[in-house]
C-alpha atoms as a PDB file:
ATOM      1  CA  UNK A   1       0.000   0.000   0.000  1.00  0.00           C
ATOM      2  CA  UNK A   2       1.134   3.660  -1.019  1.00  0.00           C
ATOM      3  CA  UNK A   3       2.061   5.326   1.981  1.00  0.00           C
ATOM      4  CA  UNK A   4      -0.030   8.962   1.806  1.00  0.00           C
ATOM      5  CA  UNK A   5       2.496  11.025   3.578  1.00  0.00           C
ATOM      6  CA  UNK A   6       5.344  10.925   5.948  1.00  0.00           C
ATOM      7  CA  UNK A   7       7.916  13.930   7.214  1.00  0.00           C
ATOM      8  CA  UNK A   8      11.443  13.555   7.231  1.00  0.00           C
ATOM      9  CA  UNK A   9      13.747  15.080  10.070  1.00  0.00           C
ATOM     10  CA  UNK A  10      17.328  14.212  10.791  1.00  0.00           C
ATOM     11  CA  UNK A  11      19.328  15.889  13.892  1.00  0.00           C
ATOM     12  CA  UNK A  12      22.283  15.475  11.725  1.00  0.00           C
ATOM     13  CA  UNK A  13      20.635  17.975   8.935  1.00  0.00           C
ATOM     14  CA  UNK A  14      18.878  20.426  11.568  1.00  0.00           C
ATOM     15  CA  UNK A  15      18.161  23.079   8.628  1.00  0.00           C
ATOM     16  CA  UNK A  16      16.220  20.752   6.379  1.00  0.00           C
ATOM     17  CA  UNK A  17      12.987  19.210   6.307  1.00  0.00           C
ATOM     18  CA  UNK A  18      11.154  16.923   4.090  1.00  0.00           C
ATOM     19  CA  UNK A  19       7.659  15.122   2.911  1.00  0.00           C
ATOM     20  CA  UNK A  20       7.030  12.420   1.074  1.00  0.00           C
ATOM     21  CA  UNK A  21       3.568  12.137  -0.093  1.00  0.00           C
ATOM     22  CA  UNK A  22       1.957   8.876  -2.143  1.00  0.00           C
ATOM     23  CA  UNK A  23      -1.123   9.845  -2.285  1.00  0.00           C
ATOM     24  CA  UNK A  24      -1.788  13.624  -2.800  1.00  0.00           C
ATOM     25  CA  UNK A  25      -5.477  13.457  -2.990  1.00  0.00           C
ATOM     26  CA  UNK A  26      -5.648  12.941   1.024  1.00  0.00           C
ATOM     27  CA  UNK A  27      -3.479  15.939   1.292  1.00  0.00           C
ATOM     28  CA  UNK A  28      -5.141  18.893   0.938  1.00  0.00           C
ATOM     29  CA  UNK A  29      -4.096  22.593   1.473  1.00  0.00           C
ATOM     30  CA  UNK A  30      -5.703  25.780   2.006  1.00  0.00           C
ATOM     31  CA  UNK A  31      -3.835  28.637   1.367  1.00  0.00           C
ATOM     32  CA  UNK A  32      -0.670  28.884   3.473  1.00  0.00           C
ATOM     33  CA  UNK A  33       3.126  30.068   3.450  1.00  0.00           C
ATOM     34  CA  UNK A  34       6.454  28.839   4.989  1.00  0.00           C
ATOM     35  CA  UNK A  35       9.036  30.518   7.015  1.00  0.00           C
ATOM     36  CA  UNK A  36      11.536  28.538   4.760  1.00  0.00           C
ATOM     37  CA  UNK A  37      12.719  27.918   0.997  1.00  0.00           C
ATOM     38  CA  UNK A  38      10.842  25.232  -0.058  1.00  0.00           C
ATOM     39  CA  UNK A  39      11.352  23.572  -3.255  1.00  0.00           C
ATOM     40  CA  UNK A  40       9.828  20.152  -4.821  1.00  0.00           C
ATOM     41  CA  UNK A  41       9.068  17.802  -7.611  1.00  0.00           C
ATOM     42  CA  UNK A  42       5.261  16.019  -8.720  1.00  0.00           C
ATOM     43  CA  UNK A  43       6.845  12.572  -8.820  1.00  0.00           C
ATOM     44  CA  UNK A  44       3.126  11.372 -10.146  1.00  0.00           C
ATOM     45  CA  UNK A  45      -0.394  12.465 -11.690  1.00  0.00           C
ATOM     46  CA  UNK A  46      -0.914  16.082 -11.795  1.00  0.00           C
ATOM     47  CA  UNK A  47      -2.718  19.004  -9.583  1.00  0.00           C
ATOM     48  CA  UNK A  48      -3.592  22.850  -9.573  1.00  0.00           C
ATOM     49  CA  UNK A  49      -0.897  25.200  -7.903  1.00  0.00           C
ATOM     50  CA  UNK A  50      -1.541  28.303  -6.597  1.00  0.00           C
ATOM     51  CA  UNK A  51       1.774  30.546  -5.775  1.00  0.00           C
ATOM     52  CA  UNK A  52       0.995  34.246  -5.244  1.00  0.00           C
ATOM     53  CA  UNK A  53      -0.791  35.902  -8.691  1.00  0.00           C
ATOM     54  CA  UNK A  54      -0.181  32.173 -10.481  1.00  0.00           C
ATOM     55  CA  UNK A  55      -2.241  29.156 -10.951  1.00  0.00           C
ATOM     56  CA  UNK A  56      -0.627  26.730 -12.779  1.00  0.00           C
ATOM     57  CA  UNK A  57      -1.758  22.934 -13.937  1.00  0.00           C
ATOM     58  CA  UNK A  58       1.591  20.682 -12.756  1.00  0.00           C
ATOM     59  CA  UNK A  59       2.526  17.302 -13.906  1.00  0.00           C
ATOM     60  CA  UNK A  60       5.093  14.928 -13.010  1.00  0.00           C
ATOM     61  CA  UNK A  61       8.219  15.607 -13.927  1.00  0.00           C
ATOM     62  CA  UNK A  62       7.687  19.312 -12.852  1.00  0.00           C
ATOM     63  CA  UNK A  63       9.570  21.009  -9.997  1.00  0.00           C
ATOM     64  CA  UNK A  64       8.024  23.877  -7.750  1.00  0.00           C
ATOM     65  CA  UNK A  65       9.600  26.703  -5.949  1.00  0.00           C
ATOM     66  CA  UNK A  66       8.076  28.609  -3.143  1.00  0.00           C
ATOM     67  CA  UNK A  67      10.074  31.418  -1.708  1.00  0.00           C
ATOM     68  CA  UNK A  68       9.341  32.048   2.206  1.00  0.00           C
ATOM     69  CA  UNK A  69       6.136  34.288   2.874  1.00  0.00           C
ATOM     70  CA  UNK A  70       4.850  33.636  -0.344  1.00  0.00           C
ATOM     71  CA  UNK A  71       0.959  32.285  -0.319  1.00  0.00           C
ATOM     72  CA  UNK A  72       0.565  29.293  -2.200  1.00  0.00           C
ATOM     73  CA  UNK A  73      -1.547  25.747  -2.224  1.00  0.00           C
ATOM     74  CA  UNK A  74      -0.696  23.002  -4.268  1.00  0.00           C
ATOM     75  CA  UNK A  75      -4.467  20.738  -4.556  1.00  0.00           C
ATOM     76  CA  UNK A  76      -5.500  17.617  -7.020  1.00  0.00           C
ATOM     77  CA  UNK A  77      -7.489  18.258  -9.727  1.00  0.00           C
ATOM     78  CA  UNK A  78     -11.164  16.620  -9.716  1.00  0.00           C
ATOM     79  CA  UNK A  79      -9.998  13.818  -7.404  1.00  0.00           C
ATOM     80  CA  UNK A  80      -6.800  12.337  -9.607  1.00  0.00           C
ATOM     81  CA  UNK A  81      -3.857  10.424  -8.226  1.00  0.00           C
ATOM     82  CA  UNK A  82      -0.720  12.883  -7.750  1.00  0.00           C
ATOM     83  CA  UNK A  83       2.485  12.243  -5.730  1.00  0.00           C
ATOM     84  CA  UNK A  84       5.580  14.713  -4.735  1.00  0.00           C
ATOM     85  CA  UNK A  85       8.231  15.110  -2.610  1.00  0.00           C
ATOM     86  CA  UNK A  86       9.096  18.449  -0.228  1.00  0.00           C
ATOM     87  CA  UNK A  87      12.178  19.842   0.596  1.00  0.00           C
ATOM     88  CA  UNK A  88      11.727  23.224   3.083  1.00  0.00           C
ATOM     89  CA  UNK A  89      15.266  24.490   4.224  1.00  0.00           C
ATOM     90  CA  UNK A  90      15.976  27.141   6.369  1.00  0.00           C
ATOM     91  CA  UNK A  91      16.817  30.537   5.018  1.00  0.00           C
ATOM     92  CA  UNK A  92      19.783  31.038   7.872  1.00  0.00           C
ATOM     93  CA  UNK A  93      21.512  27.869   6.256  1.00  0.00           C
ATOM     94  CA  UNK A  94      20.831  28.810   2.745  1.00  0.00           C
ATOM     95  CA  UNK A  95      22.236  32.909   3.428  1.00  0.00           C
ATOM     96  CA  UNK A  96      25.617  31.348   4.697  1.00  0.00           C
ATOM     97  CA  UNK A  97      26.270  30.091   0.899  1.00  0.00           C
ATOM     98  CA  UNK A  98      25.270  33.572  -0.555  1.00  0.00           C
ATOM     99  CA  UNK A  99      21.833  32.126  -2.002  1.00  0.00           C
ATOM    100  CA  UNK A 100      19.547  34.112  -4.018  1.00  0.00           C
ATOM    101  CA  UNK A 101      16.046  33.386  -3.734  1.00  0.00           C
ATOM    102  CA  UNK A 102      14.606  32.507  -7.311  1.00  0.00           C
ATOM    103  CA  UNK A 103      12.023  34.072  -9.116  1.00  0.00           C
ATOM    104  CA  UNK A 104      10.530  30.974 -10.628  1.00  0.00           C
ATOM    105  CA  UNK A 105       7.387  29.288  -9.409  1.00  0.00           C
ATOM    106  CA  UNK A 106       8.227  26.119 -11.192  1.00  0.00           C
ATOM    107  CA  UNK A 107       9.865  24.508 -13.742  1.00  0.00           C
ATOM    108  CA  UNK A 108       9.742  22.064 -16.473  1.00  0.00           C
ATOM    109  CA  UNK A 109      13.921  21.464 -16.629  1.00  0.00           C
ATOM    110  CA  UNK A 110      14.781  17.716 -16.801  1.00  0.00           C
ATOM    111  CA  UNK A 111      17.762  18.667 -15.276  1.00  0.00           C
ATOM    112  CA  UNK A 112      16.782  19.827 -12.275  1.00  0.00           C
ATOM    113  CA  UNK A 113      14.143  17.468 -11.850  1.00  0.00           C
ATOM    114  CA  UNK A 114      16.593  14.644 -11.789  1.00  0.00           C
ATOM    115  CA  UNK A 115      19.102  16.483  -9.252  1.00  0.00           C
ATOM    116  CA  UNK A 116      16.240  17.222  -6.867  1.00  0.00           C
ATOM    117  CA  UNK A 117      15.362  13.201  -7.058  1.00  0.00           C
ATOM    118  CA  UNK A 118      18.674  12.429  -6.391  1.00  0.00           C
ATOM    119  CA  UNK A 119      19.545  15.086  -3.593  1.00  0.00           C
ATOM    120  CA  UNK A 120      16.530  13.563  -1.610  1.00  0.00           C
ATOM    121  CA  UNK A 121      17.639   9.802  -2.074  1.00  0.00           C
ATOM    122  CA  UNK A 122      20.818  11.159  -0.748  1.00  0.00           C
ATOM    123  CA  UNK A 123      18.717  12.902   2.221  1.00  0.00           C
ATOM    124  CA  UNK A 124      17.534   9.796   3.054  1.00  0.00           C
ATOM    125  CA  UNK A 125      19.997   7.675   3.141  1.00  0.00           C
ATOM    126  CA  UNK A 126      22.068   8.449   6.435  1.00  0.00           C
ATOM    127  CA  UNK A 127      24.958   6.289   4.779  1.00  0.00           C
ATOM    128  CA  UNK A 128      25.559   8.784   1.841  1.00  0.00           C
ATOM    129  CA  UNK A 129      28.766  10.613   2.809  1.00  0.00           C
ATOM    130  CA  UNK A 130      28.572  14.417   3.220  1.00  0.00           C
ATOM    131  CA  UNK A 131      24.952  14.560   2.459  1.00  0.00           C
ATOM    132  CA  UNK A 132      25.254  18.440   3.704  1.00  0.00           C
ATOM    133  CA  UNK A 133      27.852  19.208   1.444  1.00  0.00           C
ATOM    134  CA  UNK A 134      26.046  17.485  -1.108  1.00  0.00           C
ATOM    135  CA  UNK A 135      23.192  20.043  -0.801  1.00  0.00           C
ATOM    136  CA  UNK A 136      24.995  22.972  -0.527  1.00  0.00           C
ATOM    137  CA  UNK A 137      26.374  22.052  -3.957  1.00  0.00           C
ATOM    138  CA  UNK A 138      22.344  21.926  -5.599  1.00  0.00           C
ATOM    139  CA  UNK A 139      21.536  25.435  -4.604  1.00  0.00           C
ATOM    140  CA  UNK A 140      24.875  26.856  -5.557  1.00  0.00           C
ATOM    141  CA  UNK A 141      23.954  25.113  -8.693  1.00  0.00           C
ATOM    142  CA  UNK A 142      20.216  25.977  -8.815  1.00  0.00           C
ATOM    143  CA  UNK A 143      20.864  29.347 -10.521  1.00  0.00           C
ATOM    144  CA  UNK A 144      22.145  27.829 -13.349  1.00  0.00           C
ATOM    145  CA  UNK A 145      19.466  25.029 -13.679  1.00  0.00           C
ATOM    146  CA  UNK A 146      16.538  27.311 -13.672  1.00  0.00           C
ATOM    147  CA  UNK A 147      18.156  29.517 -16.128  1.00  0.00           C
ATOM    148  CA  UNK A 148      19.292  32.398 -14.245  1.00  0.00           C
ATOM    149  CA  UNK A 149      16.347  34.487 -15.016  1.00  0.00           C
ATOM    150  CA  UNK A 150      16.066  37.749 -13.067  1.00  0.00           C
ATOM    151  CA  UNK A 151      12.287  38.525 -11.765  1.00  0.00           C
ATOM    152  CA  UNK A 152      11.054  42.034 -11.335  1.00  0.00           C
ATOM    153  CA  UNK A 153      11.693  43.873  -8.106  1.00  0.00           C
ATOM    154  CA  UNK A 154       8.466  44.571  -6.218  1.00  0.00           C
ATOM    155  CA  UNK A 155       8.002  47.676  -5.591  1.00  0.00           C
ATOM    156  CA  UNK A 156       6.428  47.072  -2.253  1.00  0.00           C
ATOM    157  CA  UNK A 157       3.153  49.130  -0.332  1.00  0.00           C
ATOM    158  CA  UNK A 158       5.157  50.432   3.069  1.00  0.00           C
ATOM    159  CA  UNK A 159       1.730  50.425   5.221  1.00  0.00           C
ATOM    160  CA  UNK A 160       0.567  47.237   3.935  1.00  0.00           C
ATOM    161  CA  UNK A 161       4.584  45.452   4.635  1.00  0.00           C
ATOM    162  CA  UNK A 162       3.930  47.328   8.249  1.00  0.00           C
ATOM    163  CA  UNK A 163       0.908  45.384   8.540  1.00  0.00           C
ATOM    164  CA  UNK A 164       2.717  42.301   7.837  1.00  0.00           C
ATOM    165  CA  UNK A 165       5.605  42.546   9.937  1.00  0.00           C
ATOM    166  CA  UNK A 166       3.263  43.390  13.496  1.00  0.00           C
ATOM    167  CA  UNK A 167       1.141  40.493  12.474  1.00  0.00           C
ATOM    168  CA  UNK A 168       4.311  38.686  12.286  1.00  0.00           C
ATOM    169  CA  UNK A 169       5.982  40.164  15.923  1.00  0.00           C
ATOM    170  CA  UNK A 170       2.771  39.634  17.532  1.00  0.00           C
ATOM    171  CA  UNK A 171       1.512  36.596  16.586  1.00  0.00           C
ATOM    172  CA  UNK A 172       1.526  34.908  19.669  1.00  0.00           C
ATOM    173  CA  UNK A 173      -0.730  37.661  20.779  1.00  0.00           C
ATOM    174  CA  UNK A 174      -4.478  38.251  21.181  1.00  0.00           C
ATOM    175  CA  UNK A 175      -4.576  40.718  18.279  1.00  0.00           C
ATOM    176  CA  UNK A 176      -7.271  42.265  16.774  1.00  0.00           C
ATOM    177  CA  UNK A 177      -7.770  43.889  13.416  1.00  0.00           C
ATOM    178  CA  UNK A 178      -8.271  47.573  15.681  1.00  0.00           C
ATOM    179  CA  UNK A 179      -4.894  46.654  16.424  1.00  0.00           C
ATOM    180  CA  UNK A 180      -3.537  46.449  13.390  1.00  0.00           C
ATOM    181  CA  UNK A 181      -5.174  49.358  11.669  1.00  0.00           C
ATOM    182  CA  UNK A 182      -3.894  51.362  14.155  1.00  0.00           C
ATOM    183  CA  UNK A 183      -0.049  49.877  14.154  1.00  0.00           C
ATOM    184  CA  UNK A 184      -0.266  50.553  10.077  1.00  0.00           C
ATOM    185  CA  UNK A 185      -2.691  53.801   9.746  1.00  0.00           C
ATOM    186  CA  UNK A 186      -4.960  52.277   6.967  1.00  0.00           C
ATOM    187  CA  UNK A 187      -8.858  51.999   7.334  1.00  0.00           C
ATOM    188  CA  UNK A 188     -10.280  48.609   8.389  1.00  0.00           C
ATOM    189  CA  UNK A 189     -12.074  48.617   4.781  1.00  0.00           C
ATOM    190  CA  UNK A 190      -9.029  49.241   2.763  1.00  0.00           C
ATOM    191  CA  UNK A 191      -6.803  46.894   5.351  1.00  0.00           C
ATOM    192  CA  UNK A 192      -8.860  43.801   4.430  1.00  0.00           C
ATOM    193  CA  UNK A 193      -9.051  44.501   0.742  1.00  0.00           C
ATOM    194  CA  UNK A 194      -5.593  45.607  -0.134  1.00  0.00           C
ATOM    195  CA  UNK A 195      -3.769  43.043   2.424  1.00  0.00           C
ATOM    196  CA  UNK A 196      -5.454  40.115   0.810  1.00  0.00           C
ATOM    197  CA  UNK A 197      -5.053  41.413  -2.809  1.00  0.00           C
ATOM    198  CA  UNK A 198      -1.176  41.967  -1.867  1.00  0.00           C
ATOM    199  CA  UNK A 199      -0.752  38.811   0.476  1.00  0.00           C
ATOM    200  CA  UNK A 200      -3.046  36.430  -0.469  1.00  0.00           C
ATOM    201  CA  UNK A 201      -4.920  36.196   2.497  1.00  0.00           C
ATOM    202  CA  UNK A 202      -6.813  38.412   4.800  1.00  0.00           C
ATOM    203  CA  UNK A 203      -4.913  39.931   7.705  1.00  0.00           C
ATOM    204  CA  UNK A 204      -6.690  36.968   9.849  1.00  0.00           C
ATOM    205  CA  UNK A 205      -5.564  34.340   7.455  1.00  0.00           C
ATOM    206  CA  UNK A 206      -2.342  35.931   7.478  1.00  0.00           C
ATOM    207  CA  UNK A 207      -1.730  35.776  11.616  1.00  0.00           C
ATOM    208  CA  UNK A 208      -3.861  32.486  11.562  1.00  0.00           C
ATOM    209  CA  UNK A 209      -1.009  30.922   9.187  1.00  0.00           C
ATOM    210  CA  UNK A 210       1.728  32.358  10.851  1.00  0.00           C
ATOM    211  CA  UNK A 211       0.592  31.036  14.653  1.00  0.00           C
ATOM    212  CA  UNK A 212       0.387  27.437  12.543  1.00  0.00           C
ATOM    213  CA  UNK A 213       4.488  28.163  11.038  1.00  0.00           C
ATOM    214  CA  UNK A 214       4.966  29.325  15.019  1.00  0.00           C
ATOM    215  CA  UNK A 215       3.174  26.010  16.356  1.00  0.00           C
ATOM    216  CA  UNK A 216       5.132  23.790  13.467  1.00  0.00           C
ATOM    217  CA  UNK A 217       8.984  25.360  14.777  1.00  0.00           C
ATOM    218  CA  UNK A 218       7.802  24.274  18.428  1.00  0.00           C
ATOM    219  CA  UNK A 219       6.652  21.023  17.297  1.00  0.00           C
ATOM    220  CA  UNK A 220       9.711  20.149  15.920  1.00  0.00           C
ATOM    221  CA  UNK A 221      11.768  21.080  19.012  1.00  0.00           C
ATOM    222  CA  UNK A 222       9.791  18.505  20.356  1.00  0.00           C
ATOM    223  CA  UNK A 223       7.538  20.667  22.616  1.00  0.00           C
ATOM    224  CA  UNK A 224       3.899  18.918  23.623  1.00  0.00           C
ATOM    225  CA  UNK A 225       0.481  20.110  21.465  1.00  0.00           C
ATOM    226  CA  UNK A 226      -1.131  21.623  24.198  1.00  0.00           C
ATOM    227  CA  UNK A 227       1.969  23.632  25.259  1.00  0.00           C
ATOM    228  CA  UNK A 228       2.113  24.930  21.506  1.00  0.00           C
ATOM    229  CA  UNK A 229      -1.475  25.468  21.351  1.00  0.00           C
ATOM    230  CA  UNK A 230      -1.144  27.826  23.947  1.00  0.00           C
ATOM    231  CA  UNK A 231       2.021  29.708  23.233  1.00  0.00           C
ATOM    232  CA  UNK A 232       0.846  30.300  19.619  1.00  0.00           C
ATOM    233  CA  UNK A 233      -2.008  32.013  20.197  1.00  0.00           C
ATOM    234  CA  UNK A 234      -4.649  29.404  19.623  1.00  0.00           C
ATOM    235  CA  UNK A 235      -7.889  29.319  21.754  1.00  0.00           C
ATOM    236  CA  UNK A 236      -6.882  25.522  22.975  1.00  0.00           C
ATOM    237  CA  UNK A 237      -5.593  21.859  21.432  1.00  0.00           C
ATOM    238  CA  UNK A 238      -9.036  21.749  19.224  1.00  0.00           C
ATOM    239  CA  UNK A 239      -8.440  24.885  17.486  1.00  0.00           C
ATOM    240  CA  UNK A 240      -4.217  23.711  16.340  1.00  0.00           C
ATOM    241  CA  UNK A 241      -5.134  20.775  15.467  1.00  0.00           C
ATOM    242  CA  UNK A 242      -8.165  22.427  12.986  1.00  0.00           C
ATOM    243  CA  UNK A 243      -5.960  25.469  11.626  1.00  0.00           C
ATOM    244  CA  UNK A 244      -2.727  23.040  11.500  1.00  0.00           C
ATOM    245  CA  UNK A 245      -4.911  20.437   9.407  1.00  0.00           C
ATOM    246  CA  UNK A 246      -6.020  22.734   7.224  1.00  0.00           C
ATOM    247  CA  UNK A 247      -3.013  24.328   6.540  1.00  0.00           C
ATOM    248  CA  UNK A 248      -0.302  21.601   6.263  1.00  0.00           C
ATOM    249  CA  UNK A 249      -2.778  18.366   5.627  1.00  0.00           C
ATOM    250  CA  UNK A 250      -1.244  17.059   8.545  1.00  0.00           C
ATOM    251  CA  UNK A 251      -2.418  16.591  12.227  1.00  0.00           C
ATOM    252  CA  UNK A 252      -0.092  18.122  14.828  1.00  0.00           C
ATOM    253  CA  UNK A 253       0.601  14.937  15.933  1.00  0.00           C
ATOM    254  CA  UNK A 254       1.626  12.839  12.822  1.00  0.00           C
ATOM    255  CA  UNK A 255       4.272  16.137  12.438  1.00  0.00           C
ATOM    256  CA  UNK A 256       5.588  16.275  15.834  1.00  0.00           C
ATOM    257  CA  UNK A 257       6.417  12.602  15.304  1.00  0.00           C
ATOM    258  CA  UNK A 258       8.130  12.779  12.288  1.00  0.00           C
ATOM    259  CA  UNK A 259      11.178  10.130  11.521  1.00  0.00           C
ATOM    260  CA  UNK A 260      14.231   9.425   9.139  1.00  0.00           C
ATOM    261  CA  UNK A 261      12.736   7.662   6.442  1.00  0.00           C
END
């Protein structure tokens, strides 16, 4: 039997996380972001991606990019079979070899799509020497597989970025949306409308998915649900274990308990 999904930690590799998932049509998203780079390949079938202003149809052989904050789902299409594998590594890691994030949502380059397969049977495999070293060599080489295309700077919206960032300092806190008019100076009306057109989600979508990226860095220090629950921000256990579900397809639980593959 297919196995539908399964993380991947390693104390060994403390800046990279992985998912395997068989079955992708048990494993579905709402709209969410990471704190991370994440990058992957459809090893099977094909589904609908969402990454900020882009929906795209992707098929196997296809790798996707997500930079961190970005909004993006990834969801089958009419109830087909689709399988991929997840990579999300941690921007600290990634800065110390002078990485650039990408512009590209995705790609169709054989290439790559074979060196991401084989960078996570080397993740995998705790015998592979110098797995580390082995990664660090992909992204320097990433660049050059996607093509070295240069996106266009955004231009950003200062208020709305405001908004963003106190959401993101007070997360853990019992904000409200008074709050965060006031921290940015827009209007409640224009807040909501602009923040989602510019984020993807509304201002409480946005602190909603960044308690669950809060509650998902606790849970893999190892820390117990109900403890996260409550220094997230969330009402109680009941209310992680919805948001977390919906957002990562995943029960607390079957993340907290991750192991090497």
């Amino acid at each position: 039997m297919i196995e539908v999904s399964r993380f991947w930690r390693d104390p060994a590799l403390p800046f990279v996380e992985a998912r395997r998932v068989g079955d992708g049509r048990q494993v579905c998203y709402a709209a969410h972001s990471h704190e991370s780079f994440s990058i992957g390949v459809i090893t099977g079938g094909r589904s609908t991606y969402l990454c900020g202003e882009q929906r795209i149809e992707v098929t196997a052989g296809t790798t996707v990019l997500m930079n961190p904050g970005v909004v993006h789902a990834c969801n089958p299409i009419a109830g087909e079979p689709w399988s991929y594998l997840m990579m999300f590594v941690d921007m600290p890691w990634l800065q110390t070899l002078g990485f650039a994030l990408p512009p590209q949502a995705c790609s169709t380059s054989p290439v790559l799509y074979r060196c991401l397969l084989q960078a996570f049977a080397d993740l995998f495999d705790a015998s592979v020497p110098d797995r580390e070293g082995r990664l660090a060599k992909l992204f320097a080489a990433l660049p050059a597989l996607l093509g070295g295309t240069a996106g266009a700077q955004d231009q950003g919206h200062p208020r709305l970025d405001a908004a963003a960032a106190f959401i993101r300092a007070h997360r853990s806190d019992p904000l409200s949306l008074e709050d965060i008019c006031a921290a940015c100076g827009l209007s409640r009306s224009y807040l909501i409308r602009a923040f989602r057109q510019r984020f993807g989600l509304t201002p409480h979508g946005y602190l909603l998915d960044q308690r669950v990226q809060l509650a998902r860095a606790q849970l893999r220090q190892g820390l117990a649900i109900a403890e996260v629950a409550q220094a997230a921000g969330f009402a109680d256990q009941a209310h992680l274990q919805r948001a977390f579900k919906q957002h990562l397809a995943a029960t607390p639980g079957h993340y907290r308990t991750a192991a090497k593959c």
